[in-house]
N, C-alpha and C. Protein backbone atom coordinates (compact mmCIF):
# COMPACT_ATOMS: atom_id res chain seq x y z
N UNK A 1 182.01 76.81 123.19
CA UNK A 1 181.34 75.61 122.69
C UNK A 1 182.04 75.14 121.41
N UNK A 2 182.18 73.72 121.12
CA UNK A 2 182.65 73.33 119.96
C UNK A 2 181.79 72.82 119.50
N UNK A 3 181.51 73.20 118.01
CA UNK A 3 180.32 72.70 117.30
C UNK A 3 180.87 71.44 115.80
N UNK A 4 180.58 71.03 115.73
CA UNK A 4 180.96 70.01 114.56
C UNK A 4 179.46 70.06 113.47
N UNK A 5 180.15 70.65 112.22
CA UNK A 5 178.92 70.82 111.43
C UNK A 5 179.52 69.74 110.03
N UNK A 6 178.65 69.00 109.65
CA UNK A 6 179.17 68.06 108.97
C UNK A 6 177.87 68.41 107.34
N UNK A 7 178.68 68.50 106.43
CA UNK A 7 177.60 69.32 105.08
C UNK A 7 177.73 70.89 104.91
N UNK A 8 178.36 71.27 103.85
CA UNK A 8 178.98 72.83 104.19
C UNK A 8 178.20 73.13 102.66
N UNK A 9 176.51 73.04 103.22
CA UNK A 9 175.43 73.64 102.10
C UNK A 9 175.52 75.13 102.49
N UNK A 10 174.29 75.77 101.76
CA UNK A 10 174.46 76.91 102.32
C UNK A 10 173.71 77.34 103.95
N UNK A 11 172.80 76.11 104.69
CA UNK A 11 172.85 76.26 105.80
C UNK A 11 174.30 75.82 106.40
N UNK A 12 175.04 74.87 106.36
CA UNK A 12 175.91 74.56 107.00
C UNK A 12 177.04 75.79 106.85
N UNK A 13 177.64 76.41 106.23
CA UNK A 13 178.31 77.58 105.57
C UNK A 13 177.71 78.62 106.34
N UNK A 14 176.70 79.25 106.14
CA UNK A 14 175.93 79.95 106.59
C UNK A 14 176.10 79.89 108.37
N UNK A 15 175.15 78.44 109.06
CA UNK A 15 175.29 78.56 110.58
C UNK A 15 176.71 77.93 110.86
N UNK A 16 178.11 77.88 110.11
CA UNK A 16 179.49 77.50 110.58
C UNK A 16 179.86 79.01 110.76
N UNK A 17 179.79 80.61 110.01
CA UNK A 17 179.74 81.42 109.79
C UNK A 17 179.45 82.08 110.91
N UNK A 18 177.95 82.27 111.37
CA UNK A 18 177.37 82.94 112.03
C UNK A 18 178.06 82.40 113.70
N UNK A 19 178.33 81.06 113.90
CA UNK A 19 178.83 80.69 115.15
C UNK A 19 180.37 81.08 115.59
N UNK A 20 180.64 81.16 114.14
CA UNK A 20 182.34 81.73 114.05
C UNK A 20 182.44 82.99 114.88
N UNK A 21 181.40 83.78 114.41
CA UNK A 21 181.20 85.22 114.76
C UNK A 21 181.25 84.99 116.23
N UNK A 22 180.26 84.53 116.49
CA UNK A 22 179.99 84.42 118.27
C UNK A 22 181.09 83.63 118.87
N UNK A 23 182.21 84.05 118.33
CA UNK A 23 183.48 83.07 119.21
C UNK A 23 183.26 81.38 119.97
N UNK A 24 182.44 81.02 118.81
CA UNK A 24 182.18 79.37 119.35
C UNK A 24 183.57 78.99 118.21
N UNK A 25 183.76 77.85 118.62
CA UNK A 25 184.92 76.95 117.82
C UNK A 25 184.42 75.80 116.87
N UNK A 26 184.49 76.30 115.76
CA UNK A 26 183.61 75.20 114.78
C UNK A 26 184.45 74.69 113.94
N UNK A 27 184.16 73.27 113.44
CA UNK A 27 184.72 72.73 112.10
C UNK A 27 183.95 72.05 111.26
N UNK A 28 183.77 72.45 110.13
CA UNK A 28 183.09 71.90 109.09
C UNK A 28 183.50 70.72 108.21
N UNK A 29 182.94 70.01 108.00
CA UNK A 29 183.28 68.57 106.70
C UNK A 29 182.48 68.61 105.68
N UNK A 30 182.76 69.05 104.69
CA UNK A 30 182.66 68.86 103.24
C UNK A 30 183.03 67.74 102.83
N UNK A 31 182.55 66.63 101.63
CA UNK A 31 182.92 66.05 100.71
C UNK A 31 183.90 66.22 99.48
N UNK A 32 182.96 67.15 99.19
CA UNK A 32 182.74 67.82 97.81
C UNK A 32 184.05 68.27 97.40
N UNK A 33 185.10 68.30 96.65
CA UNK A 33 186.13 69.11 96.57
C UNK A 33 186.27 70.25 96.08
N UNK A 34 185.14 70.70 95.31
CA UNK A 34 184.72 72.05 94.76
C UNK A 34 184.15 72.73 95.54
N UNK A 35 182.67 72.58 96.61
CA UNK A 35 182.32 73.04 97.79
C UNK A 35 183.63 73.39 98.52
N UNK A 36 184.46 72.60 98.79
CA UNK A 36 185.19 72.86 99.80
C UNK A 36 186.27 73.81 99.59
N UNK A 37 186.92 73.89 98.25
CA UNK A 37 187.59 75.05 97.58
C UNK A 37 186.97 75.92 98.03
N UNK A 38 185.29 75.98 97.78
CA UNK A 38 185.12 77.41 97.97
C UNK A 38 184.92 78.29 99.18
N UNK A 39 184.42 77.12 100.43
CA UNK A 39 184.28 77.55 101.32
C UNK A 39 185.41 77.39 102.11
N UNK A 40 186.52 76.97 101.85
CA UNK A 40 187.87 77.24 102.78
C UNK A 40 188.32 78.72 101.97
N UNK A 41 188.30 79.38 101.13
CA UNK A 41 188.56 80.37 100.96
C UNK A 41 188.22 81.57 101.85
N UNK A 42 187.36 81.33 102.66
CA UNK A 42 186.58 81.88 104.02
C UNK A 42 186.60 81.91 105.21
N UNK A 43 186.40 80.18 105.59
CA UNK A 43 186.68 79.86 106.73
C UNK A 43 188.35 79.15 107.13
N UNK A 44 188.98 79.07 106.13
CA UNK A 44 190.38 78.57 105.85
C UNK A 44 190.30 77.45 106.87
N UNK A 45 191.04 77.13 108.05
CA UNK A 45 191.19 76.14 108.67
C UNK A 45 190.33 75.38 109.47
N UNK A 46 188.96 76.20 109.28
CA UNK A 46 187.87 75.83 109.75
C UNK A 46 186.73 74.68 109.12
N UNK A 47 187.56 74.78 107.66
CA UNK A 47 186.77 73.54 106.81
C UNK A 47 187.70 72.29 106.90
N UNK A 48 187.40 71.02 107.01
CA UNK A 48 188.24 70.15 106.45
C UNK A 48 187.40 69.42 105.13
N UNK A 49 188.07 68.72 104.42
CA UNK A 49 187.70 67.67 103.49
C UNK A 49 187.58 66.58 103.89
N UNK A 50 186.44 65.60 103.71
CA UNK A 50 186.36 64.60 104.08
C UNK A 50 184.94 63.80 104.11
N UNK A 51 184.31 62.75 104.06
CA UNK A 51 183.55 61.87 103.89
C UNK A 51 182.44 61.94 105.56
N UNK A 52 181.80 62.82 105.98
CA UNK A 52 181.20 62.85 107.11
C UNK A 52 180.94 61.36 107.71
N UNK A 53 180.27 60.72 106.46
CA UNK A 53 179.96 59.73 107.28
C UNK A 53 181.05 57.90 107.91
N UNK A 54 181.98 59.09 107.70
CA UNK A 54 183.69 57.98 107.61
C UNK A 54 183.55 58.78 109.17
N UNK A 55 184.19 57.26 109.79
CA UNK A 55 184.35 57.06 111.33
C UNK A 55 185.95 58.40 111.45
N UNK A 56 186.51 57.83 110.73
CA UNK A 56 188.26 58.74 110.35
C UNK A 56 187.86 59.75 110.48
N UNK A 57 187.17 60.35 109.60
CA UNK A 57 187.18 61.61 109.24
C UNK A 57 186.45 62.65 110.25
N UNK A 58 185.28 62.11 110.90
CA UNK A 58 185.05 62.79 112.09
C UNK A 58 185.95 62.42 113.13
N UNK A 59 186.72 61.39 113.66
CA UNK A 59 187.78 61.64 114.46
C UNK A 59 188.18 62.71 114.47
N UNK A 60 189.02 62.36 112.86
CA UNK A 60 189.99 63.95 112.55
C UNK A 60 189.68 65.10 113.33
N UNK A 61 188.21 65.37 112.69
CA UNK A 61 187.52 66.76 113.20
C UNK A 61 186.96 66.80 114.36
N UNK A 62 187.97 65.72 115.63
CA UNK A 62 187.19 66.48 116.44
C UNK A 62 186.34 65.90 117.46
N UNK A 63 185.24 65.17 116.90
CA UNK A 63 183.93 64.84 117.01
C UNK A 63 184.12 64.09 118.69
N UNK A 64 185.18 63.52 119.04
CA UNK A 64 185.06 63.34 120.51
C UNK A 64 185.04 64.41 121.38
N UNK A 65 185.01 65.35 121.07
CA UNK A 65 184.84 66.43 121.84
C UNK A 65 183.88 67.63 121.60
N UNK A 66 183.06 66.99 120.78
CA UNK A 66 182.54 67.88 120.01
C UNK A 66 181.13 68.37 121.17
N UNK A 67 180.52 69.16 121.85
CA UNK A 67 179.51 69.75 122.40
C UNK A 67 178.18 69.45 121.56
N UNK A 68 178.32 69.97 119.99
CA UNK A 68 177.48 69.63 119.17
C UNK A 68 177.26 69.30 117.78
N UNK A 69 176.85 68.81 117.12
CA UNK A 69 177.15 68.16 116.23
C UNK A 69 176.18 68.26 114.98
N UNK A 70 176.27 69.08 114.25
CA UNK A 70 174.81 69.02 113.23
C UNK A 70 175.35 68.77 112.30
N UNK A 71 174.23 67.68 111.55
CA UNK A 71 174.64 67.15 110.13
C UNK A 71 173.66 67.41 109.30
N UNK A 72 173.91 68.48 108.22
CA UNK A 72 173.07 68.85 107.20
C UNK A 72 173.25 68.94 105.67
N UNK A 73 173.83 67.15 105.64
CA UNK A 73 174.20 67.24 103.96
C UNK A 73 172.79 66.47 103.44
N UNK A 74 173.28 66.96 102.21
CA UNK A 74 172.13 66.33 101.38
C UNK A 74 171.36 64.99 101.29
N UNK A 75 172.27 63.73 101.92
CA UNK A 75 171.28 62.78 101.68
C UNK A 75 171.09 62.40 103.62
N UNK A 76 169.87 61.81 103.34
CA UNK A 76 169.46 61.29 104.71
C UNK A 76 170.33 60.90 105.37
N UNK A 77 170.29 59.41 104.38
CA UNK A 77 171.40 58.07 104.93
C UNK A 77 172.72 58.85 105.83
N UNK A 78 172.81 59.26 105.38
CA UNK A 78 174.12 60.18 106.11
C UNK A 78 174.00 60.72 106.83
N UNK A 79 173.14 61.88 107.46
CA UNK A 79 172.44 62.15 108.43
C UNK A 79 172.09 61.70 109.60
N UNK A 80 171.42 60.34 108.67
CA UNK A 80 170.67 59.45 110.47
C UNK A 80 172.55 58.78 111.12
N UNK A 81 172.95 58.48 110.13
CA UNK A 81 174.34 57.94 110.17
C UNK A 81 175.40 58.61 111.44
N UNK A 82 175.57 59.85 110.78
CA UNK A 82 176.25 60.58 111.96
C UNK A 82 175.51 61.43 112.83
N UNK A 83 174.26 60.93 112.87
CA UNK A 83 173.79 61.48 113.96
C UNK A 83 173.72 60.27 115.50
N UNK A 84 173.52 58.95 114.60
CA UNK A 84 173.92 58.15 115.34
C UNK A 84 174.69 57.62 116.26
N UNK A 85 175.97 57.83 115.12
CA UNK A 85 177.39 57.70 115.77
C UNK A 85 177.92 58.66 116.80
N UNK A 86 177.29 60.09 116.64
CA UNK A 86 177.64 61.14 117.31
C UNK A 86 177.08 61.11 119.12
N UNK A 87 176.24 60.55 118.78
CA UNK A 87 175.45 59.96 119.54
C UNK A 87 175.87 58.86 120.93
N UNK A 88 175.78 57.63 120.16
CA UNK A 88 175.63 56.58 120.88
C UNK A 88 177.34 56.06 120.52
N UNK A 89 178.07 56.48 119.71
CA UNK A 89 179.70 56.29 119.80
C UNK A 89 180.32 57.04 120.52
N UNK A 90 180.43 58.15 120.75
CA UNK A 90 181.02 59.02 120.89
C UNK A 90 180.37 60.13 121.67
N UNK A 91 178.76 59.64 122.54
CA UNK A 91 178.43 60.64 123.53
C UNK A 91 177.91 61.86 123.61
N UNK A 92 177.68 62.20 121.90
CA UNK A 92 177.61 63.92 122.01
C UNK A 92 176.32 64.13 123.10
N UNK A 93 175.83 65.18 123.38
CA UNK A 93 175.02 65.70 124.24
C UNK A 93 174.30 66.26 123.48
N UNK A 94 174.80 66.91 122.23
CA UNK A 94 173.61 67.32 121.63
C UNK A 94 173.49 67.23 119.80
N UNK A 95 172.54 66.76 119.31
CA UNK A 95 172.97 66.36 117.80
C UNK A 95 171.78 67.11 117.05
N UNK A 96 171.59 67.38 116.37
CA UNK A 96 170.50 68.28 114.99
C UNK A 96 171.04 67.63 113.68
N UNK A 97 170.10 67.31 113.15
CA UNK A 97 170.27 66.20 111.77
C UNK A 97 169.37 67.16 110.97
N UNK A 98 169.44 67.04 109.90
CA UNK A 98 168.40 67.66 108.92
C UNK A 98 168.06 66.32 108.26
N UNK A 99 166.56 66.71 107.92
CA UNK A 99 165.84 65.22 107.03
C UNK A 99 165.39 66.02 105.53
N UNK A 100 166.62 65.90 104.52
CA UNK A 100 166.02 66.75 103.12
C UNK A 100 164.43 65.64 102.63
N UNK A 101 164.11 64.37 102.64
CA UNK A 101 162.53 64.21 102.45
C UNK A 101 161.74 63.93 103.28
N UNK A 102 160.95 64.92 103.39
CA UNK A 102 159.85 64.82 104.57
C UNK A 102 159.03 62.98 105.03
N UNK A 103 159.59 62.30 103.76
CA UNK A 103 159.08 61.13 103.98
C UNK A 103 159.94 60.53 104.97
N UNK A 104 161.05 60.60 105.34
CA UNK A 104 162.09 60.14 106.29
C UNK A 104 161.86 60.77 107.46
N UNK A 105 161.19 61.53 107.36
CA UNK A 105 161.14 62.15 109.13
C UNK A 105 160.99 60.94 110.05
N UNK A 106 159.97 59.86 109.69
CA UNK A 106 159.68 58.76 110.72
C UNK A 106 160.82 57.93 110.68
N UNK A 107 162.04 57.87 109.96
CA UNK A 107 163.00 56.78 110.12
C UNK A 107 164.16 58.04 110.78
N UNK A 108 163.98 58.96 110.87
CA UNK A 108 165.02 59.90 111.79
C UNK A 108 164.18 59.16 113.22
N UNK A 109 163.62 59.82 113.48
CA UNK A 109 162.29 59.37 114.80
C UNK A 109 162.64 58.30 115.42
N UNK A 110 162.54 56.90 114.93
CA UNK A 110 162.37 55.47 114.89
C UNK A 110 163.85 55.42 115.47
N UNK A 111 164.97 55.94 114.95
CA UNK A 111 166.27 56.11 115.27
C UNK A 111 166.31 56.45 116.24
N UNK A 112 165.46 57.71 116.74
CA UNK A 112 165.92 58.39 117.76
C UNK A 112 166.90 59.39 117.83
N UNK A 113 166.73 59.85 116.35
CA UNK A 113 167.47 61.07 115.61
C UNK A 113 166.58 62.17 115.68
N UNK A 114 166.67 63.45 116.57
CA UNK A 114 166.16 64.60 117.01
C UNK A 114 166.91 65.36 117.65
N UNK A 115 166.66 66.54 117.38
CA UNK A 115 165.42 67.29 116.47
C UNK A 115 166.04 66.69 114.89
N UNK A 116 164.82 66.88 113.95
CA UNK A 116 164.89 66.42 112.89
C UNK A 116 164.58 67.96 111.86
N UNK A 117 165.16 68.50 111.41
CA UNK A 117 164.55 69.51 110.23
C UNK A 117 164.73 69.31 109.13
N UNK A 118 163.12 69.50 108.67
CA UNK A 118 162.98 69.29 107.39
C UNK A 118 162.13 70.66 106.68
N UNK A 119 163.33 70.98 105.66
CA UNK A 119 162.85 72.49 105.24
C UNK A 119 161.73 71.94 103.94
N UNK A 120 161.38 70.87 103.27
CA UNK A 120 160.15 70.86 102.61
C UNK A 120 159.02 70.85 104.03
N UNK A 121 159.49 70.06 105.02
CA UNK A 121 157.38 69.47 105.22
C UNK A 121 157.44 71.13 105.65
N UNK A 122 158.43 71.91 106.35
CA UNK A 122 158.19 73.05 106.66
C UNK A 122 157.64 74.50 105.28
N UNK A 123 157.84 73.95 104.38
CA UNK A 123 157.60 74.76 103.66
C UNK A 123 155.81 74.39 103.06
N UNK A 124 155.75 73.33 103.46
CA UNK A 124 154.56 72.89 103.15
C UNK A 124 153.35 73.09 103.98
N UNK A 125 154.32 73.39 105.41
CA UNK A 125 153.11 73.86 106.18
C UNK A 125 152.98 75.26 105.88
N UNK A 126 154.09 76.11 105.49
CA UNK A 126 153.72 77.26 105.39
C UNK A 126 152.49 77.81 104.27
N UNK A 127 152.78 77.23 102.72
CA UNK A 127 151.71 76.96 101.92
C UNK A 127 150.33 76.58 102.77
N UNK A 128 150.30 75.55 103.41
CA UNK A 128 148.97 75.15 103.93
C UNK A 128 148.28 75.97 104.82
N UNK A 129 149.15 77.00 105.62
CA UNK A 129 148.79 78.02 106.29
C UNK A 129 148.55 79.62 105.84
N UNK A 130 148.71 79.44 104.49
CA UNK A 130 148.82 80.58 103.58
C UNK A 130 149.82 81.60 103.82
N UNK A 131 150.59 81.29 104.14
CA UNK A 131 151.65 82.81 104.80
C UNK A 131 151.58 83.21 103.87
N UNK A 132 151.95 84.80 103.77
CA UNK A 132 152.04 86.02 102.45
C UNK A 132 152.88 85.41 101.47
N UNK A 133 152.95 85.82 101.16
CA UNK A 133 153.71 85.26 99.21
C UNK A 133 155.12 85.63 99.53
N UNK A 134 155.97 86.56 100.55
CA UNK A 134 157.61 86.51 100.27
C UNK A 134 158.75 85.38 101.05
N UNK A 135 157.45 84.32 101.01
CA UNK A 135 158.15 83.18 101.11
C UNK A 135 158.73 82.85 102.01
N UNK A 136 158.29 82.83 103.51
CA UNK A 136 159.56 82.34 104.81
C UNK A 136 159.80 80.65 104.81
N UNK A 137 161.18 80.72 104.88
CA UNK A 137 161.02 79.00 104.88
C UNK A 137 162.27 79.08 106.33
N UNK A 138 161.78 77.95 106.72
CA UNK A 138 162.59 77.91 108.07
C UNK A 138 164.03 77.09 107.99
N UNK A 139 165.09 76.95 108.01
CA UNK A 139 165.92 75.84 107.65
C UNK A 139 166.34 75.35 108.61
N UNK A 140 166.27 75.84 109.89
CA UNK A 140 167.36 75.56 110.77
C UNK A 140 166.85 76.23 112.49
N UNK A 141 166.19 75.08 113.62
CA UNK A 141 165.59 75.63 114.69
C UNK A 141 167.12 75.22 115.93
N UNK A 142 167.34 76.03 116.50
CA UNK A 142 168.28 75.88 118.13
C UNK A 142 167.67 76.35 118.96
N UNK A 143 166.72 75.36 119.29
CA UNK A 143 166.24 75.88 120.41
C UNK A 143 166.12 76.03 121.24
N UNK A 144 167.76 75.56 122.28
CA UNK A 144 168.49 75.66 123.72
C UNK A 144 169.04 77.30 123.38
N UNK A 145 168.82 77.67 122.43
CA UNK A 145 169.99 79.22 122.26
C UNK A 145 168.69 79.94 121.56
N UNK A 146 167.24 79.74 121.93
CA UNK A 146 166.20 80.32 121.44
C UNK A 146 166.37 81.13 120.01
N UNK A 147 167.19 80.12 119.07
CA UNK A 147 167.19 80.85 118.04
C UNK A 147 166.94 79.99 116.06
N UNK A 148 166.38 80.78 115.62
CA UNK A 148 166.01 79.62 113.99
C UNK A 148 166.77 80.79 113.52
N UNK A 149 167.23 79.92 112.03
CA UNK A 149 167.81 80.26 111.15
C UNK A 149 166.22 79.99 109.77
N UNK A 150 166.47 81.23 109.43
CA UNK A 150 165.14 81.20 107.88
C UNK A 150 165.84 81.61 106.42
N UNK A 151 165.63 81.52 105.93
CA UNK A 151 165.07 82.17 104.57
C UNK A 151 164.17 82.69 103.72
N UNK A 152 164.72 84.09 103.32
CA UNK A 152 163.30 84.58 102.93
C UNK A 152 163.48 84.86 101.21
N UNK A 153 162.97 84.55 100.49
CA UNK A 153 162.83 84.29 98.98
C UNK A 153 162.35 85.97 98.50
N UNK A 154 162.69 86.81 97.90
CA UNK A 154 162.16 87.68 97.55
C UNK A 154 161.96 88.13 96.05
N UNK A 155 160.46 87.76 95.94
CA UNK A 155 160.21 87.54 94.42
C UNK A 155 159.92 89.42 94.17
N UNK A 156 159.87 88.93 92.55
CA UNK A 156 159.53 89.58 92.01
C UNK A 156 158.11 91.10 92.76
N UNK A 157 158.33 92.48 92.57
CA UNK A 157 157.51 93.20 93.01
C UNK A 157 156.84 92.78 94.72
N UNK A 158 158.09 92.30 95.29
CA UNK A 158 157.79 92.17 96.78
C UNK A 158 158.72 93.69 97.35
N UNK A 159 158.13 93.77 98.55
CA UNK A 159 158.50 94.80 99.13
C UNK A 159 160.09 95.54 99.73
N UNK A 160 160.15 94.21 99.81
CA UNK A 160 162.04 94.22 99.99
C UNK A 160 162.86 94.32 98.79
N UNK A 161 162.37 94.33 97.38
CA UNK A 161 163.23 94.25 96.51
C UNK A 161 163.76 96.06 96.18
N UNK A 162 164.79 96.30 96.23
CA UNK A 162 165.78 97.70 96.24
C UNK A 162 165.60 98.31 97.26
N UNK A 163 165.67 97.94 98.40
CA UNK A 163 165.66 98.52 99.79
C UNK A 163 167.23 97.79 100.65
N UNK A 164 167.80 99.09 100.97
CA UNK A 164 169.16 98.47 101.27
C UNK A 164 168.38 97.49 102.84
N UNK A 165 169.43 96.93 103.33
CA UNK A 165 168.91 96.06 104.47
C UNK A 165 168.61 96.73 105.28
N UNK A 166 169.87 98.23 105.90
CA UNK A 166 168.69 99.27 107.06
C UNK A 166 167.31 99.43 106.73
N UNK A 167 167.09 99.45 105.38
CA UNK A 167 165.90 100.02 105.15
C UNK A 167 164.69 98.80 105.18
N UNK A 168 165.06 97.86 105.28
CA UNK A 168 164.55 96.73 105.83
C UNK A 168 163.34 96.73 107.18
N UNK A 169 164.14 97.24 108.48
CA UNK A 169 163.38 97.59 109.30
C UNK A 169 162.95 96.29 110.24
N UNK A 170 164.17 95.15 110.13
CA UNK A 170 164.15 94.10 110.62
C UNK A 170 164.18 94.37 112.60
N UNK A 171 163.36 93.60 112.74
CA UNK A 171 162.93 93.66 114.26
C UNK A 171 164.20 93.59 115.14
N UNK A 172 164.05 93.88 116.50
CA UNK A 172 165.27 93.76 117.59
C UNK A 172 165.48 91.89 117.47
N UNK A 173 166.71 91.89 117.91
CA UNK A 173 166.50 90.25 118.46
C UNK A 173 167.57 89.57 116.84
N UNK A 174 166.98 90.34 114.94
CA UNK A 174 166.88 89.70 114.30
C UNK A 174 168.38 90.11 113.47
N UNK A 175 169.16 89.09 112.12
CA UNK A 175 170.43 89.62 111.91
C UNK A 175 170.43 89.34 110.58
N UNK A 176 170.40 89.83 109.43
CA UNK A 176 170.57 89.27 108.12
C UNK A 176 172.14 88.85 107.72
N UNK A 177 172.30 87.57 107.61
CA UNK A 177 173.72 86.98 107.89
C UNK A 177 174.24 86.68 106.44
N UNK A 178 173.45 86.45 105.55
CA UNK A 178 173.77 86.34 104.57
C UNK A 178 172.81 86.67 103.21
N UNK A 179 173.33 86.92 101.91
CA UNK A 179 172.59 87.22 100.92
C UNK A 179 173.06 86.32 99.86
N UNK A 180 171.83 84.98 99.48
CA UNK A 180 172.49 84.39 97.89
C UNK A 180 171.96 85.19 97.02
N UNK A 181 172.76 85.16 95.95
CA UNK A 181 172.46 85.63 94.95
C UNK A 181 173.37 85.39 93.58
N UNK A 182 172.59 84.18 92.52
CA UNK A 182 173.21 84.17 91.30
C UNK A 182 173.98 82.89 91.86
N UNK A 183 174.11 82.16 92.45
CA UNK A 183 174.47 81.35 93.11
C UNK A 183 175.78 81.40 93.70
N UNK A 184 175.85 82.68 94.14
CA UNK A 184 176.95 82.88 95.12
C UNK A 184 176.48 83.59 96.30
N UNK A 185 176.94 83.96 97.57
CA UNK A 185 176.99 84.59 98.56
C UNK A 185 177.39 85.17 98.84
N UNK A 186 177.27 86.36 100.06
CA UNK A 186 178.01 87.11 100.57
C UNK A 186 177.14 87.83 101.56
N UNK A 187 178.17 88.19 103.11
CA UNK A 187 177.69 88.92 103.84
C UNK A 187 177.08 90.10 103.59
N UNK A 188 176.13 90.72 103.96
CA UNK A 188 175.46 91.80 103.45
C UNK A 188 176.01 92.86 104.70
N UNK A 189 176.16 94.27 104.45
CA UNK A 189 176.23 95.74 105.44
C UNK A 189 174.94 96.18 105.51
N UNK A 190 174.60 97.31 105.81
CA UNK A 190 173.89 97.98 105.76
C UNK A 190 173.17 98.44 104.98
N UNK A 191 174.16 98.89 103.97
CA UNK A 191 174.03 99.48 102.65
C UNK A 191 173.94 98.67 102.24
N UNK A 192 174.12 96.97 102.06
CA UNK A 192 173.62 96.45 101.15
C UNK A 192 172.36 96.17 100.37
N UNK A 193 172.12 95.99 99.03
CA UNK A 193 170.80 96.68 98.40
C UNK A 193 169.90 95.07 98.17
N UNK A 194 169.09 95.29 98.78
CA UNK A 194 168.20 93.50 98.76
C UNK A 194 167.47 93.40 96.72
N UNK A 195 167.56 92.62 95.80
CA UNK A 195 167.12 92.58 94.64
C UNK A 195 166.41 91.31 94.53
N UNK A 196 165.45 91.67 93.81
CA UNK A 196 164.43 90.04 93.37
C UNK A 196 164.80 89.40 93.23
N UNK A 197 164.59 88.26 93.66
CA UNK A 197 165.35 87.02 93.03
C UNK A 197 166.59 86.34 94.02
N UNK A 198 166.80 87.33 95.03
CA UNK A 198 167.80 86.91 96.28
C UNK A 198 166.79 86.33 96.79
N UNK A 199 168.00 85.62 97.85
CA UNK A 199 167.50 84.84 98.83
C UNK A 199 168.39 84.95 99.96
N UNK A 200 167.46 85.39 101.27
CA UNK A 200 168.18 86.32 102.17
C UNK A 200 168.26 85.22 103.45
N UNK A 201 169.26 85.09 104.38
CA UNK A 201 169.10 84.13 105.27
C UNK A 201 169.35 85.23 106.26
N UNK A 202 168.56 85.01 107.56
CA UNK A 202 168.05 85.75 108.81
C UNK A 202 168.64 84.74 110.01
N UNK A 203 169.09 85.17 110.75
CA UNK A 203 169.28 84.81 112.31
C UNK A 203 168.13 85.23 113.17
N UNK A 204 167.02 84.28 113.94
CA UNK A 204 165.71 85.58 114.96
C UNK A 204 165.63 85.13 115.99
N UNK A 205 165.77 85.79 117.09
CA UNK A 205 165.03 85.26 118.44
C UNK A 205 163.67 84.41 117.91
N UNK A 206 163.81 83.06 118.53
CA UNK A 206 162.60 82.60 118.28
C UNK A 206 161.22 82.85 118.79
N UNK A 207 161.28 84.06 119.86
CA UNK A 207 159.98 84.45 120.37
C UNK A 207 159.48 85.88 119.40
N UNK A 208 160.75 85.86 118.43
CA UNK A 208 160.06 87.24 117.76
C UNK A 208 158.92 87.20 116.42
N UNK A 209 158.54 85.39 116.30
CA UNK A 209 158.13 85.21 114.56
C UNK A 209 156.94 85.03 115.58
């Protein structure tokens, strides 16, 4: 599968990463020239530089051939943009947009931009539903490959804080793919030791939450 991920946040970084692994063929578009320093240090030929929502620049990368196409930079406009184009220019079959304000969900919609994720209204339902205090926030649902991408916030005197990740005790199905921390990242082992104040991103079968 060729995936075209356009926004190399730390979901985009993160699920360009995790698909790498699974021998899918991905390319990422960054703006940013500092983002992109840092994350071609990683994915090297797998990032390009460039303006997502420039017709060029997804050429470049691809995007006529692209299987799928997720765009998860920071502003909407851009979003509904190349989700559009990915779309109704260029045919994709399958597109995932992220909506960073829950108030835009209805102008993704109205577009006909779906699935739409939005990690506030999702975090808001979680508050409204009281989930426990170590914070699951969802960032990222695929749900032809039955699988979400989360984050789990681990505050202060929560249960995961100095427990390496075996000691975790994370369910079948589930993969801890990455660990921020201090505002950098890095793949975590086994042995790696989970501390307050990280923020842990999970791969799960979606029938396992």
């Amino acid at each position: 599968m060729y995936v075209l991920i356009v926004g190399a946040g730390k979901v985009g970084w993160n699920l360009a990463r995790e698909l790498i692994d699974k021998q899918n063929e991905v390319t990422l578009v960054e703006s940013h020239s500092g983002r992109y320093a840092t994350v071609e240090e990683e994915l090297e030929h797998s990032i390009q530089q460039g303006d997502g929502s420039e017709l060029w620049v997804l050429e470049r990368a691809g995007i006529e051939r692209a299987d799928l196409v997720v765009a998860v930079t920071g502003d909407d406009e851009d979003n509904i943009l190349i989700s559009q184009v990915a779309r109704d220019k260029y045919g994709v079959g399958r597109v995932i947009a992220r909506c960073n304000n829950p108030r835009n969900v209805d102008h993704f919609e109205l577009l006909g931009v779906k699935p739409v994720v939005s990690a506030t209204d999702l975090i808001l339902r979680l508050i409204e539903h009281e989930v426990p205090k170590y914070g699951l926030v969802h960032l990222l649902d695929l749900p032809q490959e039955r699988l979400e991408i989360i984050e789990v916030e681990v505050s202060e005197g929560c249960a995961a804080a100095g427990k390496t990740v075996e000691q975790l005790g994370l369910p079948a199905g589930s993969l801890a793919i990455s660990i921020l921390r201090d505002e950098a990242g890095f793949v975590p082992t086994a042995d790696s030791v989970v501390e307050a104040g990280d923020e842990v991103l999970l791969v799960l079968d979606m029938s396992l939450e």
